[in-house]
Protein backbone atom coordinates (compact mmCIF):
# COMPACT_ATOMS: atom_id res chain seq x y z
CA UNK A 1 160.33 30.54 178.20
CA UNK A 2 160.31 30.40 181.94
CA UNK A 3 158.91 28.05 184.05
CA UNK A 4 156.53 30.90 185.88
CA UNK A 5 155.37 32.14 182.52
CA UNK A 6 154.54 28.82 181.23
CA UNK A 7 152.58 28.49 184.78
CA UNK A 8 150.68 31.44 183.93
CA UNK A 9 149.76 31.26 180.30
CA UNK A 10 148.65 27.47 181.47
CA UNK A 11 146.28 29.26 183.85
CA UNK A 12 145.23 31.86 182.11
CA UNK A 13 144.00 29.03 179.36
CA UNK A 14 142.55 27.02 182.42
CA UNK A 15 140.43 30.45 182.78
CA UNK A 16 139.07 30.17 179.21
CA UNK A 17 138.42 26.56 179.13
CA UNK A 18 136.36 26.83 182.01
CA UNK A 19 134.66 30.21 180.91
CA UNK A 20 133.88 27.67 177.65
CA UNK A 21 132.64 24.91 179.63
CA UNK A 22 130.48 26.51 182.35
CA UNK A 23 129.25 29.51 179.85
CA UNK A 24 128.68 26.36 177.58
CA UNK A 25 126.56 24.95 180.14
CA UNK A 26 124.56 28.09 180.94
CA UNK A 27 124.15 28.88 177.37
CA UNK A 28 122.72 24.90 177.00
CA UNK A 29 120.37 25.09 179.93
CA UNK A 30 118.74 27.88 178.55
CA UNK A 31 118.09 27.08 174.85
CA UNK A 32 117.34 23.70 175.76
CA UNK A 33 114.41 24.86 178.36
CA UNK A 34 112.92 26.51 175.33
CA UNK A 35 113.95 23.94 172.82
CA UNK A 36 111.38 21.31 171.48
CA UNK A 37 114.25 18.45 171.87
CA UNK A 38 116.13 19.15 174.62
CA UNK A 39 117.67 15.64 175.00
CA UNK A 40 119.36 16.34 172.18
CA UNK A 41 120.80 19.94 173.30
CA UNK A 42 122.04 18.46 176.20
CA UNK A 43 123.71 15.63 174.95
CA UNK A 44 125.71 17.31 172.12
CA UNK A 45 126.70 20.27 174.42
CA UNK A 46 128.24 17.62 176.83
CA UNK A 47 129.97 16.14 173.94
CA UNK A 48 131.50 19.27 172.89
CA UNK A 49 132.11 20.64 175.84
CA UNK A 50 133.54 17.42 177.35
CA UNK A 51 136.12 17.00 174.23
CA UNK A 52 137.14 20.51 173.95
CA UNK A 53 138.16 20.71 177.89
CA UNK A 54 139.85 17.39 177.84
CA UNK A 55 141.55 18.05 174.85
CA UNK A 56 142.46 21.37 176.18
CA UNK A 57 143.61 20.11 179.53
CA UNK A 58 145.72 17.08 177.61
CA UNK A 59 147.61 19.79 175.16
CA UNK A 60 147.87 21.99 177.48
CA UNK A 61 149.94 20.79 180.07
CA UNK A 62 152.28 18.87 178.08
CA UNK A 63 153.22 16.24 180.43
CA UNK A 64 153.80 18.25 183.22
CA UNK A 65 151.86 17.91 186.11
CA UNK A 66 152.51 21.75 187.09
CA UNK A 67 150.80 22.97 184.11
CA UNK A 68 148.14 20.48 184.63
CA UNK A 69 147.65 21.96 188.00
CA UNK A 70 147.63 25.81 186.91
CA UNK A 71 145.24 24.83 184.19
CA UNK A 72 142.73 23.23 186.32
CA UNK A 73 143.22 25.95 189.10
CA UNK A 74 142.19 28.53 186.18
CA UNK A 75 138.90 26.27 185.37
CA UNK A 76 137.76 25.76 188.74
CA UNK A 77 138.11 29.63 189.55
CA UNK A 78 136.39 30.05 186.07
CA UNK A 79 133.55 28.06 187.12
CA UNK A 80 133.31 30.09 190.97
CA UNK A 81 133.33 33.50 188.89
CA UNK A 82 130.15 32.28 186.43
CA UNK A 83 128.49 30.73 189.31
CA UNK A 84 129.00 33.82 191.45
CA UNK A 85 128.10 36.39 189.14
CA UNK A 86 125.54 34.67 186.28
CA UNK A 87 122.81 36.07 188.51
CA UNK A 88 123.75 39.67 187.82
CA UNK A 89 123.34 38.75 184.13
CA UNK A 90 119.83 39.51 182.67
CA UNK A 91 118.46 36.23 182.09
CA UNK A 92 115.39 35.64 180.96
CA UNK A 93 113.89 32.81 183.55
CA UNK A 94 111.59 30.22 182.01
CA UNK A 95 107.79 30.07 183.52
CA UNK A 96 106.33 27.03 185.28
CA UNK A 97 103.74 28.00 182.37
CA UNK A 98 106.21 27.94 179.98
CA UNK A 99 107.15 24.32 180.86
CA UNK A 100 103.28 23.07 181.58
CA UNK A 101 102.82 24.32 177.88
CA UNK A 102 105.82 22.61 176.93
CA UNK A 103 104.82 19.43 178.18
CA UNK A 104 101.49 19.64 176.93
CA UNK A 105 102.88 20.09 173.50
CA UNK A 106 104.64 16.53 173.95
CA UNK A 107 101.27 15.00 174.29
């Protein structure tokens, strides 16, 4: 396989590691706003995410610091597109109410 289509699978899998991490990350925020222990959300989404990346990253560039570079090029223009564009997805956005009741429920 050539070098420039290593280069660009390795980026195009940068692209879905990062779509994995940041949409993890979304997806966390939200059910752990709404999530009786969100501690506990947070911290085993950051596991997950956090192992799958770097063991993503580590396989994926096989020692070569090119394909190390393509594939965090891919993540970090993964994470502009879901920060630019995850307000034209319908969210639904959690209340101050929503939280005050949540709290109060802690009590």
């Amino acid at each position: 396989m050539s070098e420039t289509i290593s280069l660009l699978l390795t980026f195009i899998a940068g692209l879905l590691l990062g779509g994995f991490f940041f949409g993890g990350l979304w997806w966390t925020v939200q059910k752990g706003l709404a999530s009786p222990r969100p501690a506990l959300w947070f911290l085993v989404s950051y596991i997950v995410r956090i192992a799958v990346a770097t063991t993503g990253f580590y396989a994926l560039s096989g020692g070569h610091w090119s394909r190390l570079a393509a594939c965090l090029l891919g993540f970090v223009i993964a994470r502009l597109f879901i920060t630019r564009f995850e307000d034209k997805i319908k969210i639904k956005p959690v209340t101050l109410s929503q939280e005050a009741g949540h709290a109060a429920e802690s009590r």
